[in-house]
Protein backbone atom coordinates (compact mmCIF):
# COMPACT_ATOMS: atom_id res chain seq x y z
CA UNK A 1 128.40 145.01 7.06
CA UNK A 2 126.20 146.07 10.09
CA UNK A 3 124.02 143.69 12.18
CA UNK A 4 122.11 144.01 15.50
CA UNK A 5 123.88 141.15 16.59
CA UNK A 6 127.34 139.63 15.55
CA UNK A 7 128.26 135.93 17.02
CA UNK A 8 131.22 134.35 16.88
CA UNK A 9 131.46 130.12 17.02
CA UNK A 10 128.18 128.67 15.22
CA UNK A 11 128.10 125.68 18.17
CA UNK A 12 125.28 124.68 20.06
CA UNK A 13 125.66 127.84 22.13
CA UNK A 14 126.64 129.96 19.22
CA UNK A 15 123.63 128.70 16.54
CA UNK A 16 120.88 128.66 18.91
CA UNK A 17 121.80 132.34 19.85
CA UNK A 18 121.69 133.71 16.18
CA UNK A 19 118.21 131.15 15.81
CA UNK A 20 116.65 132.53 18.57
CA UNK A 21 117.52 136.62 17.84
CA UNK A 22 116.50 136.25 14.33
CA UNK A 23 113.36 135.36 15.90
CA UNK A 24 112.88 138.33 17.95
CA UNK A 25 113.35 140.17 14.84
CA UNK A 26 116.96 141.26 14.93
CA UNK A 27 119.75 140.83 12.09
CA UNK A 28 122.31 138.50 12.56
CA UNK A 29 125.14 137.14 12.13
CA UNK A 30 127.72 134.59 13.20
CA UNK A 31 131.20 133.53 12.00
CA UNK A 32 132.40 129.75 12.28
CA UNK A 33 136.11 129.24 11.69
CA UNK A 34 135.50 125.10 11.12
CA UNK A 35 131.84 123.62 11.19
CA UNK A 36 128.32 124.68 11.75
CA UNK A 37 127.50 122.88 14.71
CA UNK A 38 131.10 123.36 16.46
CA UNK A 39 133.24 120.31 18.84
CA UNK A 40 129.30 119.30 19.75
CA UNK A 41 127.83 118.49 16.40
CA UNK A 42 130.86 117.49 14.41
CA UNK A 43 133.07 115.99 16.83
CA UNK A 44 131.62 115.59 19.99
CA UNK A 45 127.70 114.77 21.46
CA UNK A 46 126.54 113.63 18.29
CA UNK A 47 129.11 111.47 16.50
CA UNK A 48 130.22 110.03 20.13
CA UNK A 49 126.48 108.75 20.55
CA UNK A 50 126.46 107.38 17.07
CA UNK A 51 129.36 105.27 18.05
CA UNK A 52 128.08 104.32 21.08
CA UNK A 53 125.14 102.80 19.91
CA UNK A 54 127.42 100.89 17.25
CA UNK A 55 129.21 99.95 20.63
CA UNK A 56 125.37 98.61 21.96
CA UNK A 57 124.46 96.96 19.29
CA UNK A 58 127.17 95.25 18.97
CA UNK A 59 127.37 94.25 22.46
CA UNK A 60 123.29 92.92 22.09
CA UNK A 61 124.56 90.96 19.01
CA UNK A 62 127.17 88.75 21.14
CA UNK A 63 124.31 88.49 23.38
CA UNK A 64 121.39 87.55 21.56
CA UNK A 65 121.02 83.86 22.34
CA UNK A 66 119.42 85.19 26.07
CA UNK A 67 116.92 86.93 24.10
CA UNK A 68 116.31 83.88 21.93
CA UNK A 69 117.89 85.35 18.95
CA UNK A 70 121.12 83.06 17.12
CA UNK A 71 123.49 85.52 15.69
CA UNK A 72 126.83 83.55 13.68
CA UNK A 73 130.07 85.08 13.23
CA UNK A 74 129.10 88.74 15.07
CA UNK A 75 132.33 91.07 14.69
CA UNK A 76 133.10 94.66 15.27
CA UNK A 77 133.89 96.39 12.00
CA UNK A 78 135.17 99.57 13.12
CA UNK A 79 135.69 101.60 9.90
CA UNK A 80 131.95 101.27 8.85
CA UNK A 81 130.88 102.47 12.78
CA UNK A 82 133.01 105.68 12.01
CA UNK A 83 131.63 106.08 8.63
CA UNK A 84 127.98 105.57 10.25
CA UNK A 85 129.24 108.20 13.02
CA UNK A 86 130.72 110.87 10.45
CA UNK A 87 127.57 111.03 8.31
CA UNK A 88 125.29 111.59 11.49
CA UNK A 89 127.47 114.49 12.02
CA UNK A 90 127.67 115.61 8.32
CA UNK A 91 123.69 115.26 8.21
CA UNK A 92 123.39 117.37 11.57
CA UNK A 93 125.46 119.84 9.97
CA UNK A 94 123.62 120.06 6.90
CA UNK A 95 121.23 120.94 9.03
CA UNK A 96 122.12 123.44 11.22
CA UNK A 97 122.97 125.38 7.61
CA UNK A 98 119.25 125.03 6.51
CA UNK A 99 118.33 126.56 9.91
CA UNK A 100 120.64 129.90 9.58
CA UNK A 101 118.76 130.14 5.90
CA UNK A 102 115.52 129.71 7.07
CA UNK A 103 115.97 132.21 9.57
CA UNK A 104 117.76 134.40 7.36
CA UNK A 105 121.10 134.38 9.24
CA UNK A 106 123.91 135.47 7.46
CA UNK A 107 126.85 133.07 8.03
CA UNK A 108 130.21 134.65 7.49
CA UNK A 109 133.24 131.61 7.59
CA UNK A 110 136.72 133.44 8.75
CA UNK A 111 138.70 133.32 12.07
CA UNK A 112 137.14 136.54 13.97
CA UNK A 113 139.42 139.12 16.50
CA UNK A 114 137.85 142.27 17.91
CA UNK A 115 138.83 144.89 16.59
CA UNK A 116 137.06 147.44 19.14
CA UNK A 117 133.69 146.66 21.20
CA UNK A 118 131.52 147.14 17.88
CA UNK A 119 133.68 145.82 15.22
CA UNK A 120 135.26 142.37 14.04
CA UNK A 121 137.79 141.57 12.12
CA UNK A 122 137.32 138.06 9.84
CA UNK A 123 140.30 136.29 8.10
CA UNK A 124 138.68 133.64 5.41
CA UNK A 125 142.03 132.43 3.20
CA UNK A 126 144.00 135.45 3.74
CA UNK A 127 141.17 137.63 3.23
CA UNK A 128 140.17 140.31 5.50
CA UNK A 129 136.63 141.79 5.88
CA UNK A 130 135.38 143.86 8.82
CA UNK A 131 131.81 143.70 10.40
CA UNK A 132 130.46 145.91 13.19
CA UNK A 133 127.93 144.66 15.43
CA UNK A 134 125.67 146.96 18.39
CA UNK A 135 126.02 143.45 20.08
CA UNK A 136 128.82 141.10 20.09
CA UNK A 137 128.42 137.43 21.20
CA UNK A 138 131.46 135.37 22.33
CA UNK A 139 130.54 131.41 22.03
CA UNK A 140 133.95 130.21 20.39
CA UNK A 141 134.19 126.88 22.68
CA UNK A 142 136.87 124.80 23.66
CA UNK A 143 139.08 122.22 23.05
CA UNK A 144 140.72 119.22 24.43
CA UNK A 145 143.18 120.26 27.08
CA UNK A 146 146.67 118.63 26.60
CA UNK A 147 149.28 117.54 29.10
CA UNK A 148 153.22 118.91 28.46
CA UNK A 149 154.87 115.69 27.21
CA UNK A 150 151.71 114.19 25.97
CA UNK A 151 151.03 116.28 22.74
CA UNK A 152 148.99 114.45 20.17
CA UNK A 153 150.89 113.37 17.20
CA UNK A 154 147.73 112.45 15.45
CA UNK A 155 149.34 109.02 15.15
CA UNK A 156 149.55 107.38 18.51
CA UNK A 157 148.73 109.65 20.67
CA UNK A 158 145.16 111.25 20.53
CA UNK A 159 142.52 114.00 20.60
CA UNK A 160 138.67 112.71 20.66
CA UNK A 161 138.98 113.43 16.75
CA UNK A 162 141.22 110.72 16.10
CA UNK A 163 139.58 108.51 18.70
CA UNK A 164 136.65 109.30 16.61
CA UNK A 165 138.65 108.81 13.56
CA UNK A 166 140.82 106.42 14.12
CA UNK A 167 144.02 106.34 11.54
CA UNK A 168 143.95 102.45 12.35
CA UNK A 169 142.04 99.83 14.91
CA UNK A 170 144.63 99.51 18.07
CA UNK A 171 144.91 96.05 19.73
CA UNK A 172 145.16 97.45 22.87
CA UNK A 173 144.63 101.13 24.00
CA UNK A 174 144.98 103.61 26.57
CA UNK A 175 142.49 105.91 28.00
CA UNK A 176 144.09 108.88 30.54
CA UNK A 177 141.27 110.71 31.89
CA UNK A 178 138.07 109.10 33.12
CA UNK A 179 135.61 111.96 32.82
CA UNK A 180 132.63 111.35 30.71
CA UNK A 181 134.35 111.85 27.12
CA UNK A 182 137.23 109.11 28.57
CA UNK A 183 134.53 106.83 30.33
CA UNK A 184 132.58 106.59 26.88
CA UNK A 185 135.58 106.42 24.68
CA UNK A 186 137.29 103.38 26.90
CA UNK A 187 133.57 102.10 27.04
CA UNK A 188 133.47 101.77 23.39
CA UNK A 189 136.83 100.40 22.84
CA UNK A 190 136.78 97.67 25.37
CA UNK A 191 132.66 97.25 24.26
CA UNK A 192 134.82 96.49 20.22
CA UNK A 193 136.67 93.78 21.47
CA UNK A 194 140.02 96.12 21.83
CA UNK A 195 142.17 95.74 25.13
CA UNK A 196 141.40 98.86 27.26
CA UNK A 197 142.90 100.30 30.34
CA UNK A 198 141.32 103.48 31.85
CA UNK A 199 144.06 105.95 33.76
CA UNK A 200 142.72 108.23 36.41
CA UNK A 201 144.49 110.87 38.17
CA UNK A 202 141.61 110.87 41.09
CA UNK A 203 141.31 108.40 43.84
CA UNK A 204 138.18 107.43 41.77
CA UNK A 205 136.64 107.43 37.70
CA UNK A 206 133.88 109.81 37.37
CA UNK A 207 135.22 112.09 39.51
CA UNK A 208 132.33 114.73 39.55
CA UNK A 209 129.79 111.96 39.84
CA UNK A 210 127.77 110.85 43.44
CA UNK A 211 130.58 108.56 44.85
CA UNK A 212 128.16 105.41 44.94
CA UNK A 213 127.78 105.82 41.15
CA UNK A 214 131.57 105.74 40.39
CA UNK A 215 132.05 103.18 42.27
CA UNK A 216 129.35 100.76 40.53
CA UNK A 217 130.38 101.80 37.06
CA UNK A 218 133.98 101.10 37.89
CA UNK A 219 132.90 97.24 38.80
CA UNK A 220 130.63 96.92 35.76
CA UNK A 221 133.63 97.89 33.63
CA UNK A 222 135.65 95.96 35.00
CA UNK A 223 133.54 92.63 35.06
CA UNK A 224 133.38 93.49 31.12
CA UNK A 225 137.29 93.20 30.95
CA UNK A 226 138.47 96.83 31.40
CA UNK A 227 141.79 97.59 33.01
CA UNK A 228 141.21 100.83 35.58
CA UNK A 229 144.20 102.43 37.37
CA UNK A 230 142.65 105.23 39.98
CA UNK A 231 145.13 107.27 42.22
CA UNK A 232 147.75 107.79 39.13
CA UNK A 233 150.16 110.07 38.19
CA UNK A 234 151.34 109.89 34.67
CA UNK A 235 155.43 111.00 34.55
CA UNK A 236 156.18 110.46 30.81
CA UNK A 237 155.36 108.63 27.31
CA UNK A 238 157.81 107.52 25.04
CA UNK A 239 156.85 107.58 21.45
CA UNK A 240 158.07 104.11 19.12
CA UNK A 241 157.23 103.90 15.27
CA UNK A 242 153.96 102.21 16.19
CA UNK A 243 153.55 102.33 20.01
CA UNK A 244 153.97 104.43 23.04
CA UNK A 245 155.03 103.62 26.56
CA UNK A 246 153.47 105.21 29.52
CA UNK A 247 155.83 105.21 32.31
CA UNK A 248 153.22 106.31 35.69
CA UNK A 249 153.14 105.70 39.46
CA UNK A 250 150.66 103.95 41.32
CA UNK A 251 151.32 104.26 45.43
CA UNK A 252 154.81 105.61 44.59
CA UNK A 253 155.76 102.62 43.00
CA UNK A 254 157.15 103.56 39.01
CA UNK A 255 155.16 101.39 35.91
CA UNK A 256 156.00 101.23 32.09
CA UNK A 257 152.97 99.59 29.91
CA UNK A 258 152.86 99.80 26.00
CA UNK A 259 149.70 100.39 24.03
CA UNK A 260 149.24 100.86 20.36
CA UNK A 261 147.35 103.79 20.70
CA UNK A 262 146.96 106.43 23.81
CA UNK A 263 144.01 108.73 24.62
CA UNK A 264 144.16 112.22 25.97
CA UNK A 265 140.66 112.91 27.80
CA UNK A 266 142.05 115.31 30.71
CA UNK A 267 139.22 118.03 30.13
CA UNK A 268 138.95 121.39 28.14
CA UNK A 269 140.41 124.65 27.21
CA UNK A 270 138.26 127.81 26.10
CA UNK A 271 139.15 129.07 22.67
CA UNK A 272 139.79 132.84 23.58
CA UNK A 273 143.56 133.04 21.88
CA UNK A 274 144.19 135.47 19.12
CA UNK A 275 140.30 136.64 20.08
CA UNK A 276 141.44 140.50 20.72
CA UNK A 277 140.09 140.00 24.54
CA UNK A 278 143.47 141.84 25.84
CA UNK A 279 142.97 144.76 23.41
CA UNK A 280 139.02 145.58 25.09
CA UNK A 281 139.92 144.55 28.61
CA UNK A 282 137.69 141.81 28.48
CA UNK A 283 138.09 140.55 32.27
CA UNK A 284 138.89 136.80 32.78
CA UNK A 285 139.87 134.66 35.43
CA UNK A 286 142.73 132.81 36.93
CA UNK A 287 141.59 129.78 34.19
CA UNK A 288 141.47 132.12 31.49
CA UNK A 289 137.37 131.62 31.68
CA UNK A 290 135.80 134.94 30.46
CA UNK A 291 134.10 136.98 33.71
CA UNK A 292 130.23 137.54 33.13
CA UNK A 293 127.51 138.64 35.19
CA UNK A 294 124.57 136.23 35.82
CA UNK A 295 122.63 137.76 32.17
CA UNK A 296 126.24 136.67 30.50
CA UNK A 297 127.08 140.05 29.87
CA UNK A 298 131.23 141.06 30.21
CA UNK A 299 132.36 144.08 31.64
CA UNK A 300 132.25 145.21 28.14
CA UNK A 301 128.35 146.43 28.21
CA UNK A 302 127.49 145.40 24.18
CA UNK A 303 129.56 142.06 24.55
CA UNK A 304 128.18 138.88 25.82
CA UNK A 305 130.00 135.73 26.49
CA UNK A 306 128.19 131.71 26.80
CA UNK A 307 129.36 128.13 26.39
CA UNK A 308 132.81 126.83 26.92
CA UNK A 309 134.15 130.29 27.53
CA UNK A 310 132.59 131.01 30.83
CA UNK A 311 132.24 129.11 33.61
CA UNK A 312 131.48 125.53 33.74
CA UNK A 313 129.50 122.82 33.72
CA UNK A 314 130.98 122.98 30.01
CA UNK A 315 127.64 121.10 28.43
CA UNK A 316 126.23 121.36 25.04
CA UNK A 317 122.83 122.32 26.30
CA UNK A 318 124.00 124.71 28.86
CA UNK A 319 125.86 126.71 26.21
CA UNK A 320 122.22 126.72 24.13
CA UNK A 321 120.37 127.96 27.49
CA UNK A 322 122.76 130.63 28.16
CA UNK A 323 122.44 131.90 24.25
CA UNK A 324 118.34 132.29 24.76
CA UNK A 325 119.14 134.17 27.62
CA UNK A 326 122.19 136.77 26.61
CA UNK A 327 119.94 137.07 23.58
CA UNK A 328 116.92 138.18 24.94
CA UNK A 329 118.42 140.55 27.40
CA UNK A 330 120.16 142.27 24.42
CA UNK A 331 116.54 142.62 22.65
CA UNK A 332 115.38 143.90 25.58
CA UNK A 333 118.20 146.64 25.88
CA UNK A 334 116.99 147.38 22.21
CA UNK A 335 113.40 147.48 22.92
CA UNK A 336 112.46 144.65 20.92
CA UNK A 337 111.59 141.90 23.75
CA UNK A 338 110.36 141.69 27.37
CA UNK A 339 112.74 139.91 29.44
CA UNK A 340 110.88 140.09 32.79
CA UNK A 341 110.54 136.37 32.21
CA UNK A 342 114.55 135.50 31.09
CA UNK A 343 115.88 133.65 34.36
CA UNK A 344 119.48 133.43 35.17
CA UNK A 345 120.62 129.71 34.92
CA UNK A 346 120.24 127.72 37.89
CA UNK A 347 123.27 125.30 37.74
CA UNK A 348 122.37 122.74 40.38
CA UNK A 349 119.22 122.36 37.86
CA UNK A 350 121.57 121.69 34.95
CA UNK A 351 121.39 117.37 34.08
CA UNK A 352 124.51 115.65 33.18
CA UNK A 353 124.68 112.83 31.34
CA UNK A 354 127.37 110.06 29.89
CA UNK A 355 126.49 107.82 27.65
CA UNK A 356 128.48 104.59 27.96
CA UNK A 357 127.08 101.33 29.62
CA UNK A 358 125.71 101.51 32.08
CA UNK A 359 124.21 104.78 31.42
CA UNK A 360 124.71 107.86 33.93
CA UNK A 361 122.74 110.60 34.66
CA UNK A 362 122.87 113.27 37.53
CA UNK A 363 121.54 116.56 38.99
CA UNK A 364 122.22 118.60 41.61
CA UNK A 365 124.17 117.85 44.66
CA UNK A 366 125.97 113.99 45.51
CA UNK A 367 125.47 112.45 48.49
CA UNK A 368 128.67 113.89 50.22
CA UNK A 369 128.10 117.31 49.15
CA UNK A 370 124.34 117.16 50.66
CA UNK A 371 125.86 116.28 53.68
CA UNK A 372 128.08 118.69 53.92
CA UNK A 373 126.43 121.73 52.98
CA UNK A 374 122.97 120.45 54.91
CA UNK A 375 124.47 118.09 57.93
CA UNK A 376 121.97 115.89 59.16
CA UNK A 377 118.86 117.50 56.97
CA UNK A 378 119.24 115.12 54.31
CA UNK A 379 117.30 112.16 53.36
CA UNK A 380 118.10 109.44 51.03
CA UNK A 381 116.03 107.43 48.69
CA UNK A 382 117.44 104.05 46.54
CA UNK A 383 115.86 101.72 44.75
CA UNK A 384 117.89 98.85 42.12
CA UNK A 385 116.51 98.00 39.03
CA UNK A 386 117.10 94.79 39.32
CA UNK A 387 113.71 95.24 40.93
CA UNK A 388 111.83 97.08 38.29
CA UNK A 389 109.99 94.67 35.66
CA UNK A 390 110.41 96.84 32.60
CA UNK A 391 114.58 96.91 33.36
CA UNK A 392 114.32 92.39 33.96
CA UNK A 393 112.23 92.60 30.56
CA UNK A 394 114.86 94.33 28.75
CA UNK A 395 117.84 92.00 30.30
CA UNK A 396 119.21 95.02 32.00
CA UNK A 397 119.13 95.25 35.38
CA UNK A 398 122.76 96.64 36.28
CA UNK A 399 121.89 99.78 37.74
CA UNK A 400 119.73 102.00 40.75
CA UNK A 401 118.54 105.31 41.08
CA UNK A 402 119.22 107.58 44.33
CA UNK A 403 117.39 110.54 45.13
CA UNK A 404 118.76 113.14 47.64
CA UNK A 405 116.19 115.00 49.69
CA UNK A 406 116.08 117.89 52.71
CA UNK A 407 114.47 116.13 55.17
CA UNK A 408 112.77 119.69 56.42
CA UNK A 409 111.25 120.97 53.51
CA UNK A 410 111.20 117.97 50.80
CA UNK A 411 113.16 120.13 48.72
CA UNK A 412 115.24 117.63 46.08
CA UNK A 413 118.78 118.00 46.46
CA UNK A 414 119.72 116.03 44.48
CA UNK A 415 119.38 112.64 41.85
CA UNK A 416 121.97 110.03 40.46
CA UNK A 417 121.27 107.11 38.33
CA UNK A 418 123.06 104.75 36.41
CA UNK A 419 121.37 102.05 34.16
CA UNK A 420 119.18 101.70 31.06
CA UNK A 421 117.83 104.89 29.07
CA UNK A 422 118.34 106.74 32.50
CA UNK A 423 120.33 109.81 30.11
CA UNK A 424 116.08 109.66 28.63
CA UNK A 425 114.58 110.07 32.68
CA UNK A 426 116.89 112.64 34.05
CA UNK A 427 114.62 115.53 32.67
CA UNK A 428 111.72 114.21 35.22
CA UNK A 429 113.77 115.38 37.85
CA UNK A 430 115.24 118.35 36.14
CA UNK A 431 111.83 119.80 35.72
CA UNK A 432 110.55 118.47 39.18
CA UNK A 433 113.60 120.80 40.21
CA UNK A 434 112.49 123.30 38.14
CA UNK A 435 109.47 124.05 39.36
CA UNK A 436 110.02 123.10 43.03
CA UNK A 437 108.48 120.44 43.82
CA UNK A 438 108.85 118.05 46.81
CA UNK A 439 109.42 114.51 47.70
CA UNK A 440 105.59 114.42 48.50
CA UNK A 441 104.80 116.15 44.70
CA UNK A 442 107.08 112.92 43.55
CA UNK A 443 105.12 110.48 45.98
CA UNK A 444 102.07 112.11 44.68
CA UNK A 445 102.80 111.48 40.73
CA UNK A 446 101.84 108.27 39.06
CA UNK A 447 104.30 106.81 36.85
CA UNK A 448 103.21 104.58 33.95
CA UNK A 449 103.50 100.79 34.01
CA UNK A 450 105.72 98.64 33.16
CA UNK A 451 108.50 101.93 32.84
CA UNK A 452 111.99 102.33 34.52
CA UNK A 453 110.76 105.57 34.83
CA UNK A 454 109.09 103.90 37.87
CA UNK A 455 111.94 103.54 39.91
CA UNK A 456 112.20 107.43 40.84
CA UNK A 457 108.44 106.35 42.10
CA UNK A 458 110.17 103.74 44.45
CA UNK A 459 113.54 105.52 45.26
CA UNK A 460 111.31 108.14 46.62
CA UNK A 461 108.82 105.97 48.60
CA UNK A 462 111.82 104.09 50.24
CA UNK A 463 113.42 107.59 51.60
CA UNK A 464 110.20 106.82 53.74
CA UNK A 465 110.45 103.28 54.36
CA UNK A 466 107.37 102.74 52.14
CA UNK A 467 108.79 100.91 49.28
CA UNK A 468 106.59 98.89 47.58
CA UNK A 469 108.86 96.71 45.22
CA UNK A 470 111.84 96.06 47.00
């Protein structure tokens, strides 16, 4: 079998890629070892959400007498959230399969090795079958990066699978790793009604996010009952028949705690072993992240590499961006597209967004990196919803929005929010970044009423000390 284009890993990087050459007219193909739709679709973005709007409504139930709603005997029933969550995710993937036969994909299921730079090797069940490809397209992913001692035993100690799929509902649980996939999981938990306590090996949770934001969401979660430990190093964990002990220091002092079950949330690991990159000199660096030129192209000229396999921010939608763009540059190489207008990714325009309550979204640089790379050309613009009428008419007010400017130009640096639906407004500055525009372009816009949308309005306006609202 011959195709203009063979992918390997059919996730949001991977499936977008064969979508989006089968629409320039090339044949394609891609081979999935697991799911269509990868970690993303099947265990990751979309079943996570699913859960965490179980997690919201149930937290609105408990609340409902402020909204002049009585709700008797509200519980958590965690079995039917994950059987909610898993048939989002078996939906989605449905999906994704109607896609690659609409658009005339062929889908090949097999673990794939490269045999030389044209030709793959597929193992389905002990069965071997060989494809050759002018183009070869690396998207295989990543997984959950585990800590020696701390290997899941898909009993006690877990992946994100089993925290998504629980083998049984913990009375207590802990969380090591406070990144966005271990903020929303020990958001959920605690959310349930299950005893939570959040481990971080950083001075701070949310490590990558602005400072200021970390720092609020840590006090919201703990006002709602969750246990945080910043600043910790984990030694060792001691596996019982139905419990584990951590033993970990905090200020060089030794602690043992025992939980029923343990999270491991310490970040990722591409999925590049066994993938034949040693046998084509495929170049890769010191993290084993495969080397690629701003297009995505290795120093193999016919392969491409995108997603989790290259460098980071490791996000769903990055992973689809980059598979628009390695595909059209290969169309172009074969004549069959114009790529004059293919960008390479911008990655301070790249949103990030975690999902757990309050909500947090970001762009760009924080606060302390602004100041450091641009001294004393920075400007800074806040404004708290507790201010903004559309956030007091939903009952959620816990949250602000902080805009980062260059004083010189206008130039947005930067933009951090946490509270309500801001994972929805994020994209306002993403495209305001985008196309360069200004502080004044923002000043300039006029935001609908009542929205929380508004409060980039305001944020901006009080960089100048003309706030309106607050």
């Amino acid at each position: 079998m011959e195709f203009d284009i063979v992918i390997i890993g059919a996730g949001p990087g991977g499936y977008v890629a064969a979508i989006r050459g089968a629409q320039l007219g090339l044949k394609i193909a891609i081979i999935e070892r697991e799911n269509l739709g990868g970690i993303c679709l099947n265990w990751g973005c979309i079943p996570t959400k699913a859960l965490l709007r179980s997690a919201e409504v149930f937290h609105l139930a408990k609340h409902s007498e402020e909204f002049g709603v009585k709700v008797q005997h509200c519980e958590a029933d965690l079995q039917k959230m994950v059987e909610r969550s898993r048939g989002v995710a078996k939906t989605l993937s449905a999906g994704i399969a109607s896609l690659m036969k609409k658009n005339k994909i062929e889908v090949i299921n097999g673990v794939a090795s490269l045999i030389s730079k044209n030709e793959i090797s597929v193992n389905h069940k002990d069965k071997i079958s060989t494809l050759r490809g002018k183009y070869i397209i690396l998207a295989t992913g990543a997984r959950a990066r585990i800590l020696p001692g701390f290997e899941p035993d898909n009993k006690i100690i877990w992946t994100y699978k089993e925290a998504m799929n629980p083998p049984f509902t913990p009375k207590n649980i802990a969380v090591i790793g406070s990144g966005a996939i271990g903020s929303e999981f020990a958001y959920f938990y605690n959310t349930i009604g299950i005893k939570t306590t959040l481990f971080e090996v950083s001075d701070r949770i949310l490590p990558l996010e602005d400072e200021e934001i970390s720092a609020f969401v840590k006090k919201s979660f703990e006002k709602d009952g969750m246990i945080i430990h910043t600043a910790t190093k984990m030694n060792n964990i001691t596996k019982g028949s139905q419990s584990a002990t951590l033993t970990f220091e905090i200020n060089n002092k030794e602690q043992k705690e025992t939980f029923d079950a343990v999270i491991m949330a310490v970040g990722v690991i591409p999925n590049i072993e066994n993938l034949g990159l040693e046998r084509l000199g495929i170049v890769q660096d010191e993290r084993k992240l495969i080397k690629t030129d701003k297009y995505l192209q290795t120093n193999i000229e016919n392969i491409y590499a995108i997603g989790d396999v290259v460098q980071g921010p490791w996000l769903a939608h990055k992973a689809s961006h980059e598979g628009v763009i390695a595909v059209e540059k290969i169309a172009e190489k074969m004549k069959k597209y114009d790529a004059k207008s293919t960008h390479p990714i911008i990655k301070e325009n790249i949103p990030g967004c975690t999902y757990c309550h309050p909500q947090i979204a970001s762009i760009g640089l924080t606060e302390s990196k602004a100041r450091e790379i641009h001294k004393d050309n920075v400007r800074i613009g806040k404004f708290p919803l507790m201010a903004n009428g559309k956030s007091v008419a939903l009952g959620d007010t816990n949250g602000f929005i902080k805009i980062i400017f260059a004083k010189k130009s206008g130039e947005i640096l930067g933009c951090h929010m946490v509270g309500p639906e801001v994972t929805e407004m994020i994209q306002g500055i993403g495209i305001a970044k985008q196309a360069e525009l200004t502080d004044e372009d923002l000043m300039h816009t006029i935001f609908p009423h009542p929205t929380i949308s508004e409060s980039i309005h305001e944020a901006t306006l009080s960089a100048f000390g003309k706030g309106l609202h607050f």
